[in-house]
N, C-alpha and C. Protein backbone atom coordinates (compact mmCIF):
# COMPACT_ATOMS: atom_id res chain seq x y z
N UNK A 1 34.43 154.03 110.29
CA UNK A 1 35.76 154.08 110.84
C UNK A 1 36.73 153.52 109.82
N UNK A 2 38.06 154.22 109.75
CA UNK A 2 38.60 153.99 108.19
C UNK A 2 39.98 152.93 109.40
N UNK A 3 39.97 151.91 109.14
CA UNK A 3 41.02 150.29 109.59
C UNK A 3 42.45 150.37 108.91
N UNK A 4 43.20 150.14 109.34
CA UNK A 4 44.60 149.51 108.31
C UNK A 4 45.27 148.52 108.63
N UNK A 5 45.14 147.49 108.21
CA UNK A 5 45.75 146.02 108.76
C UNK A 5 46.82 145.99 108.89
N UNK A 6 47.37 145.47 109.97
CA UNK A 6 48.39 145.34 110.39
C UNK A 6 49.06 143.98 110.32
N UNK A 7 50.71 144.10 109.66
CA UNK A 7 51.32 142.83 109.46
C UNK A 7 50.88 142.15 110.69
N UNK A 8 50.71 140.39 109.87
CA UNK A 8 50.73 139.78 111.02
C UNK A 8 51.19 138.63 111.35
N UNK A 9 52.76 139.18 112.09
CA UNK A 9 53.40 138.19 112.84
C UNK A 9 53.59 137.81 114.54
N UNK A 10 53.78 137.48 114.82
CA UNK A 10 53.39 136.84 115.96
C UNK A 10 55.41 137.11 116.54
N UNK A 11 55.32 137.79 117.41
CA UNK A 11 56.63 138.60 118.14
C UNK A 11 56.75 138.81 119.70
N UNK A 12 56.05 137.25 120.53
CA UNK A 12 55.54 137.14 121.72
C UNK A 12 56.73 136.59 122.55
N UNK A 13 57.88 136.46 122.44
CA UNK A 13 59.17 135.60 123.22
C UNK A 13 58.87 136.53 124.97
N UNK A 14 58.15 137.27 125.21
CA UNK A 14 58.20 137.31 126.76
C UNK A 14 57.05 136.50 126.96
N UNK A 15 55.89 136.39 126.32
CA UNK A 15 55.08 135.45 126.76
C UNK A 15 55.59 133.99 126.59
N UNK A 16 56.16 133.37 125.54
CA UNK A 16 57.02 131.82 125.66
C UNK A 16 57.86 131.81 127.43
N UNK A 17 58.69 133.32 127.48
CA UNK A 17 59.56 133.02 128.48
C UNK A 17 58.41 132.45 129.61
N UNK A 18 57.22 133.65 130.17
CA UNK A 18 55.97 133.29 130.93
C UNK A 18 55.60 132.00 131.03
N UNK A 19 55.27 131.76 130.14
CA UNK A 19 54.52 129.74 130.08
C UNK A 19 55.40 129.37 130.65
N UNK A 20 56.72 129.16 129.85
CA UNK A 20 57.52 128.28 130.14
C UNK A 20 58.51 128.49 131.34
N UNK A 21 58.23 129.63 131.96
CA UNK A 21 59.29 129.89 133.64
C UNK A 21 57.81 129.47 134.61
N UNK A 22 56.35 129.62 134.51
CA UNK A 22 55.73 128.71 135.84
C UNK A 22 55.10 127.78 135.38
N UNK A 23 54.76 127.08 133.78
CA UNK A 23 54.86 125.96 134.15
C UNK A 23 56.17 124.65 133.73
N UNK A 24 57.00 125.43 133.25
CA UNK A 24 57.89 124.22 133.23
C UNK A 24 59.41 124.41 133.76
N UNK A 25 58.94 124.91 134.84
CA UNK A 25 60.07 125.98 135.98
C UNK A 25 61.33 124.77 136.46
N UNK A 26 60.90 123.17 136.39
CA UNK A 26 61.92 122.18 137.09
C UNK A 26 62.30 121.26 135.80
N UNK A 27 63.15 121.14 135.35
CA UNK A 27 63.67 120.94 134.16
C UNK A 27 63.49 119.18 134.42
N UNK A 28 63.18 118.38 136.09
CA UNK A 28 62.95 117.02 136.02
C UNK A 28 62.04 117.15 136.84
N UNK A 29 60.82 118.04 136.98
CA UNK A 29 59.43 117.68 136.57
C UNK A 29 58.63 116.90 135.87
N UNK A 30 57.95 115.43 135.80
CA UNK A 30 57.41 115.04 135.35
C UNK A 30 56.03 115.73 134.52
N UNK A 31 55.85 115.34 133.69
CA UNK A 31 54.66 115.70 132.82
C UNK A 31 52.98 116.24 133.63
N UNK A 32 52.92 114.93 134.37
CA UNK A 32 51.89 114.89 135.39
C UNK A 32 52.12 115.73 136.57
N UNK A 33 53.39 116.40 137.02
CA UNK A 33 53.29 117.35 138.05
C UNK A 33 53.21 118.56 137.30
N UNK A 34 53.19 118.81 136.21
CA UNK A 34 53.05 119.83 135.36
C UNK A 34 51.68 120.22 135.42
N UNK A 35 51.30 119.03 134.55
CA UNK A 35 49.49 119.57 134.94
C UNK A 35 48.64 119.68 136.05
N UNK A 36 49.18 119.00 136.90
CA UNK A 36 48.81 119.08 138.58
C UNK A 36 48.95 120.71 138.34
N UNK A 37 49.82 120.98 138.67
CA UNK A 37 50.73 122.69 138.49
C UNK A 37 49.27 123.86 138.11
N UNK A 38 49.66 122.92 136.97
CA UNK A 38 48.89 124.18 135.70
C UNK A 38 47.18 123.95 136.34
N UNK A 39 46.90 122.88 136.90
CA UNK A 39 45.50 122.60 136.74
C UNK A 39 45.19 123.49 138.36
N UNK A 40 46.24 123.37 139.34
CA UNK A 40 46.12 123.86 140.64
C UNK A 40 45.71 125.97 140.11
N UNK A 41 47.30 125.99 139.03
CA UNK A 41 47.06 127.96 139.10
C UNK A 41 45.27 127.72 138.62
N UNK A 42 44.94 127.57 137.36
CA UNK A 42 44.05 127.60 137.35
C UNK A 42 42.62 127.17 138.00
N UNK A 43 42.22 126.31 138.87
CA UNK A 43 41.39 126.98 139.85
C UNK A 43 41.86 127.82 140.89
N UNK A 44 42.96 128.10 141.23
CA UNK A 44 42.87 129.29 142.06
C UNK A 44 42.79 130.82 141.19
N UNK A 45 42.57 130.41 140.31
CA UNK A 45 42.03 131.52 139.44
C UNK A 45 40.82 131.81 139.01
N UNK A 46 39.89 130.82 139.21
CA UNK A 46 38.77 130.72 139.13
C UNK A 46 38.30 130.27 137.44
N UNK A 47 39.06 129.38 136.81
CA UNK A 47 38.73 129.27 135.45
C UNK A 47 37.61 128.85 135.08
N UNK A 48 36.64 128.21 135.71
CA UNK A 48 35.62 127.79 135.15
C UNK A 48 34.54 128.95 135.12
N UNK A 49 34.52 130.01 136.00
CA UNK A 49 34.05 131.58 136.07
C UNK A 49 34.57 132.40 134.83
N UNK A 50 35.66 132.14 134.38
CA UNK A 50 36.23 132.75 133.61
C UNK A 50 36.26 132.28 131.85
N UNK A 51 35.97 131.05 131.86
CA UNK A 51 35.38 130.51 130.88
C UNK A 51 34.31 130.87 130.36
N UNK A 52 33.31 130.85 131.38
CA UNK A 52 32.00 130.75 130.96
C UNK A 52 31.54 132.83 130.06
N UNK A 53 32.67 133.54 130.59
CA UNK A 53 32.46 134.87 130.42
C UNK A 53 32.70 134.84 128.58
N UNK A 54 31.32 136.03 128.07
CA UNK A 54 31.69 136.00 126.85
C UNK A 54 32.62 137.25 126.10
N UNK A 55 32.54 137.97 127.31
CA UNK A 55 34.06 139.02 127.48
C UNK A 55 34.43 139.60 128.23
N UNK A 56 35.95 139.32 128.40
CA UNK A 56 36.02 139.57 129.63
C UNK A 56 36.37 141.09 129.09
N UNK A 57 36.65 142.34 130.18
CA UNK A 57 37.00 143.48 129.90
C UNK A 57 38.13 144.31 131.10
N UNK A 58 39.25 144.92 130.42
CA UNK A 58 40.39 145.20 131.84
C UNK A 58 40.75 146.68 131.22
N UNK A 59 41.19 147.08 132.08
CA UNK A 59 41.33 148.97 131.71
C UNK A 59 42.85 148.74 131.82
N UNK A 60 43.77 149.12 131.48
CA UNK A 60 44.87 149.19 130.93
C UNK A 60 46.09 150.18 131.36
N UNK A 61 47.11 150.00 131.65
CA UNK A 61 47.66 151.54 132.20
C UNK A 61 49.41 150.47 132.03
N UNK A 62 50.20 150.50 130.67
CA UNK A 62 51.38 149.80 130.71
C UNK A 62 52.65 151.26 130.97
N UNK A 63 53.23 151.26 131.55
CA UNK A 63 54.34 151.92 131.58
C UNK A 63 55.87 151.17 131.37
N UNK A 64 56.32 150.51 130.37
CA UNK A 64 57.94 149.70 130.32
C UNK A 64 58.44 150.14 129.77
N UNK A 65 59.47 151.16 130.32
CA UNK A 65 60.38 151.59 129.40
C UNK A 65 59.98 152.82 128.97
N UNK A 66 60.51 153.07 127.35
CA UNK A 66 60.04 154.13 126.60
C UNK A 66 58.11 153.73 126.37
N UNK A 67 57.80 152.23 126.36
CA UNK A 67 56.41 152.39 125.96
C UNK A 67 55.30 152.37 127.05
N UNK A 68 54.47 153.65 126.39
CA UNK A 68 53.34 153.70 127.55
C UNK A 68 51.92 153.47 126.78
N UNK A 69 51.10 152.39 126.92
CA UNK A 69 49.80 152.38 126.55
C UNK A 69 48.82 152.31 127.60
N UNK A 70 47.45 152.78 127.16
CA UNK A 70 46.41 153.61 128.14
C UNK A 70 45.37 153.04 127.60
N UNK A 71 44.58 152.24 127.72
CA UNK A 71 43.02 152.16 127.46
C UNK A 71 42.29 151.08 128.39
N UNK A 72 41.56 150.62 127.28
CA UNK A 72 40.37 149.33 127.26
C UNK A 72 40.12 148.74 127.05
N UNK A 73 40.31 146.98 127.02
CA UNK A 73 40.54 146.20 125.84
C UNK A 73 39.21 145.41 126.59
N UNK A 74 38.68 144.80 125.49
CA UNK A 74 37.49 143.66 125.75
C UNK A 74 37.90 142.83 124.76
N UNK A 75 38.27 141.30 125.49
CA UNK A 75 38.31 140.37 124.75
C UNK A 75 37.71 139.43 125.05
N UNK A 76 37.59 137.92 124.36
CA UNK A 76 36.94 136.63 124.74
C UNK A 76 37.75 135.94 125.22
N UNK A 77 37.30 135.17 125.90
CA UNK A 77 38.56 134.12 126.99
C UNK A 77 39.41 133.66 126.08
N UNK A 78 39.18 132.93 124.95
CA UNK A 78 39.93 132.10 123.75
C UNK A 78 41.29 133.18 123.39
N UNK A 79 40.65 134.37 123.29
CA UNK A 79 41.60 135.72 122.78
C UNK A 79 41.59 135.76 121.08
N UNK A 80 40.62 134.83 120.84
CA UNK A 80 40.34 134.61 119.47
C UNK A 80 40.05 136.14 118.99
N UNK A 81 38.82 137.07 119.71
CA UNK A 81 38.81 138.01 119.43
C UNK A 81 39.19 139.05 120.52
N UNK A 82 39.74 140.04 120.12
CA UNK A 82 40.28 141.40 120.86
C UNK A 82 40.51 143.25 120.48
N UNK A 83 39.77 143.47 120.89
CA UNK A 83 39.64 144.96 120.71
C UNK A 83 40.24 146.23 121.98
N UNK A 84 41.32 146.92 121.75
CA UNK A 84 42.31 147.84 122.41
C UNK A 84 41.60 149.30 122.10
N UNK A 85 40.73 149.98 123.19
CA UNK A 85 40.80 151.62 122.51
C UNK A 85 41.86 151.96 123.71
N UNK A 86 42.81 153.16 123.14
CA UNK A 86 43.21 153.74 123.77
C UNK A 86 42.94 155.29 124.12
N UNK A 87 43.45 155.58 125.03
CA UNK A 87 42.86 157.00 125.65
C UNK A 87 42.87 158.47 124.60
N UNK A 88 43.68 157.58 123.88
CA UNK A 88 43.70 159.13 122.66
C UNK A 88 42.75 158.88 121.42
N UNK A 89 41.92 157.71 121.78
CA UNK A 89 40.82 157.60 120.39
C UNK A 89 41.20 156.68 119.84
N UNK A 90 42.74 156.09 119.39
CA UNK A 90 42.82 155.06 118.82
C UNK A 90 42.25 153.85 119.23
N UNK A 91 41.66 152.96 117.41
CA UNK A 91 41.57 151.54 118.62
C UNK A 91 42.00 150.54 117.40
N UNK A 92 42.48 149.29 118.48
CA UNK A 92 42.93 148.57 117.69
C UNK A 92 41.97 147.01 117.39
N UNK A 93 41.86 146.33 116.57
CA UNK A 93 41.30 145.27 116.64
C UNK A 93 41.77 144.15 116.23
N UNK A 94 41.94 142.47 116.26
CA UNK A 94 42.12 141.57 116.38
C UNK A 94 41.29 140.21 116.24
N UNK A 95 41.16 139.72 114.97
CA UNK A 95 39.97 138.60 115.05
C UNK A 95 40.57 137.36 114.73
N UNK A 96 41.56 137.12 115.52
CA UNK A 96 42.24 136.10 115.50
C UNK A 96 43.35 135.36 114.49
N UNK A 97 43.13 136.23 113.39
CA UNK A 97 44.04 136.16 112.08
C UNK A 97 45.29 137.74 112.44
N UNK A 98 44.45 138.62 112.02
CA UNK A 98 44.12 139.66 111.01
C UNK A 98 43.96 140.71 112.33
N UNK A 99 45.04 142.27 112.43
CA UNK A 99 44.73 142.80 113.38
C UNK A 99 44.47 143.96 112.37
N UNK A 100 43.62 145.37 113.08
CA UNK A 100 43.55 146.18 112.12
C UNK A 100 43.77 147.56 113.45
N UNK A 101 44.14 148.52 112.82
CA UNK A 101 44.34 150.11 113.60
C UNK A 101 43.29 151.19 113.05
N UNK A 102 42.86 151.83 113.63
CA UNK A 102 41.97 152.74 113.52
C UNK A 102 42.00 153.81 114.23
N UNK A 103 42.45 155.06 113.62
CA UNK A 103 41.96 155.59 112.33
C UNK A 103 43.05 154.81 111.47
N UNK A 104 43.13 154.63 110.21
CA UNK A 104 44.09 154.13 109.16
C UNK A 104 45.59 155.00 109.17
N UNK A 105 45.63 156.17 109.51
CA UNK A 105 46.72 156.55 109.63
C UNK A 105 47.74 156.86 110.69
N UNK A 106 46.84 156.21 111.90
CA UNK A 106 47.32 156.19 113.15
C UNK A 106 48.64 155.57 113.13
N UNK A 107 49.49 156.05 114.54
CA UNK A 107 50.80 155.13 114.18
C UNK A 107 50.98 155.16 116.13
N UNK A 108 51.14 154.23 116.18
CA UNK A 108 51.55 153.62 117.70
C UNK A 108 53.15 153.66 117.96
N UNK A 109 53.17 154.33 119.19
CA UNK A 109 54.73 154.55 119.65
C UNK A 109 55.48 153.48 119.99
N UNK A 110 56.52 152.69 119.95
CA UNK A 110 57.30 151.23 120.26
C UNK A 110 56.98 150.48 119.59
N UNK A 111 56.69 149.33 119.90
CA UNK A 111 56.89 148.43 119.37
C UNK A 111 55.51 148.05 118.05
N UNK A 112 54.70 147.16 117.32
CA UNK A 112 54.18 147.60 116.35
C UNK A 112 52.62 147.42 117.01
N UNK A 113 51.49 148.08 116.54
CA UNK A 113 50.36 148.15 117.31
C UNK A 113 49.67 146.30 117.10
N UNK A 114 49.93 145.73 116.09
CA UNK A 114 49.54 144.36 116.97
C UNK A 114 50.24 143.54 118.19
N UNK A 115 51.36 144.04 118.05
CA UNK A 115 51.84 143.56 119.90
C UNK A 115 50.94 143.96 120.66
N UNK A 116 50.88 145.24 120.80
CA UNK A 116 50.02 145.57 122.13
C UNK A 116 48.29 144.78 121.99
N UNK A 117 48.13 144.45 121.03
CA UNK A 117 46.71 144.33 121.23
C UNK A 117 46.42 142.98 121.93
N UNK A 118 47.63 141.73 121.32
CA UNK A 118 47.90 140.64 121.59
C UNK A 118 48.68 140.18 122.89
N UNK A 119 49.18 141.03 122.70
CA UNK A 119 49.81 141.18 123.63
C UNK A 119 49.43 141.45 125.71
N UNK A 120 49.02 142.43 125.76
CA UNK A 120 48.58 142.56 127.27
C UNK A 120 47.13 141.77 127.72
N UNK A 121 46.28 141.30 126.45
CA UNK A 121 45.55 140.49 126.78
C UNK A 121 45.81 139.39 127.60
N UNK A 122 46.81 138.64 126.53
CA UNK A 122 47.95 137.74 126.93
C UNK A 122 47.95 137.87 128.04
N UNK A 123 48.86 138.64 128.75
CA UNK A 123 49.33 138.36 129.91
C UNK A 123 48.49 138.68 131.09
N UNK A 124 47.45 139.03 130.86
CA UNK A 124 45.88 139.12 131.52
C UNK A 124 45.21 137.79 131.62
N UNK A 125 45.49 137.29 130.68
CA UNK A 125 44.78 135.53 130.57
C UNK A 125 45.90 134.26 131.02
N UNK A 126 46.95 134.91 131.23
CA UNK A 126 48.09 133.94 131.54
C UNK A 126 47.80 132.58 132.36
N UNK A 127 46.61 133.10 133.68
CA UNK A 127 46.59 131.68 134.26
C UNK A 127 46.12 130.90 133.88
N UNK A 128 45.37 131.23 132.69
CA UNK A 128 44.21 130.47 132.04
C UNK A 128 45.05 129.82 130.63
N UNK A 129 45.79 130.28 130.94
CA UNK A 129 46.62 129.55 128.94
C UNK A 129 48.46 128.56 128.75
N UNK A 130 48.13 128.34 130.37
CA UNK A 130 49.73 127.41 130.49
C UNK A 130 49.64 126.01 129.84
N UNK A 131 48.08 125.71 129.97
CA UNK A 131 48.20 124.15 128.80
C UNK A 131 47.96 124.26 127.44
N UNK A 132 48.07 125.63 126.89
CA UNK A 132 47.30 125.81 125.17
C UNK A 132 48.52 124.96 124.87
N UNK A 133 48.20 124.78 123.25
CA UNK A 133 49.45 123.87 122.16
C UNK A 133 50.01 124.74 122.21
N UNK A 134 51.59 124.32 122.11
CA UNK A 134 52.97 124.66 122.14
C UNK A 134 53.46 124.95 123.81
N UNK A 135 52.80 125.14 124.78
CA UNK A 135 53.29 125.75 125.53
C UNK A 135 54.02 124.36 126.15
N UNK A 136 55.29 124.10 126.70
CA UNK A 136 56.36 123.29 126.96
C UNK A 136 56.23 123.33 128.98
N UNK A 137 55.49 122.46 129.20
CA UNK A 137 55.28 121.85 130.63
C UNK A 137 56.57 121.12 131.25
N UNK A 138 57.31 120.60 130.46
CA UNK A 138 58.32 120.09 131.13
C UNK A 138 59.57 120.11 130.19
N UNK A 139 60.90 120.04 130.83
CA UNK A 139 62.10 119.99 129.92
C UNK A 139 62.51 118.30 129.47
């Protein structure tokens, strides 16, 4: 399979908005009702089930706007690694640096094909990632 790496910058401001609108939604929220918060979504999410998985896998169907993506992504809880096929053969991959597109001359409609790969994982793992570093629990 012939790859072409894809720049890689990191272009996630709806996921910052995410973290930071449920868990740091009361601007005089204490620190500790934060993680109460964050620690409550996550068991009602079942994180310790979801941890233990060594990939998880979700079928895909985005319609926003002009962009529509279609596939299959299997990733690891961390999101360290992530792999996107989509319904027309393309697939994309992600090993935590370094994303790559396949076939090499493929070209993805909107926005650039490492968003999407990083992207809808993301917001698939959301309940599970309100305490990672950087994410802002309280104002």
């Amino acid at each position: 399979m012939n790859f072409k790496t894809l720049r890689n910058r990191a272009s996630l401001p709806a996921i910052a908005f995410v973290a930071t609108a449920v868990a740091g939604s009361s601007q005089t929220a204490s620190a500790d009702q934060a993680v109460e918060r964050i620690q409550s979504i996550e068991q009602a999410h079942a994180v310790d089930t979801y941890q233990e998985q060594s990939t998880i896998k979700a079928d895909l169907v985005i319609d926003f706007g002009p962009m529509h993506v279609e596939g299959t992504a299997w990733f690891t809880p961390s999101l360290g690694k992530i792999r996107l096929e989509l319904v027309d053969g393309q697939v994309i991959v992600y090993d935590g640096k370094t994303a790559w597109l396949s076939p090499a001359d493929a070209e993805i409609p909107g926005p650039p094909a490492r968003f999407h790969v990083v992207t809808w994982p993301y917001f698939i793992a959301v309940p599970y990632k309100l305490d990672d570093a950087g994410t802002r629990h309280a104002a």
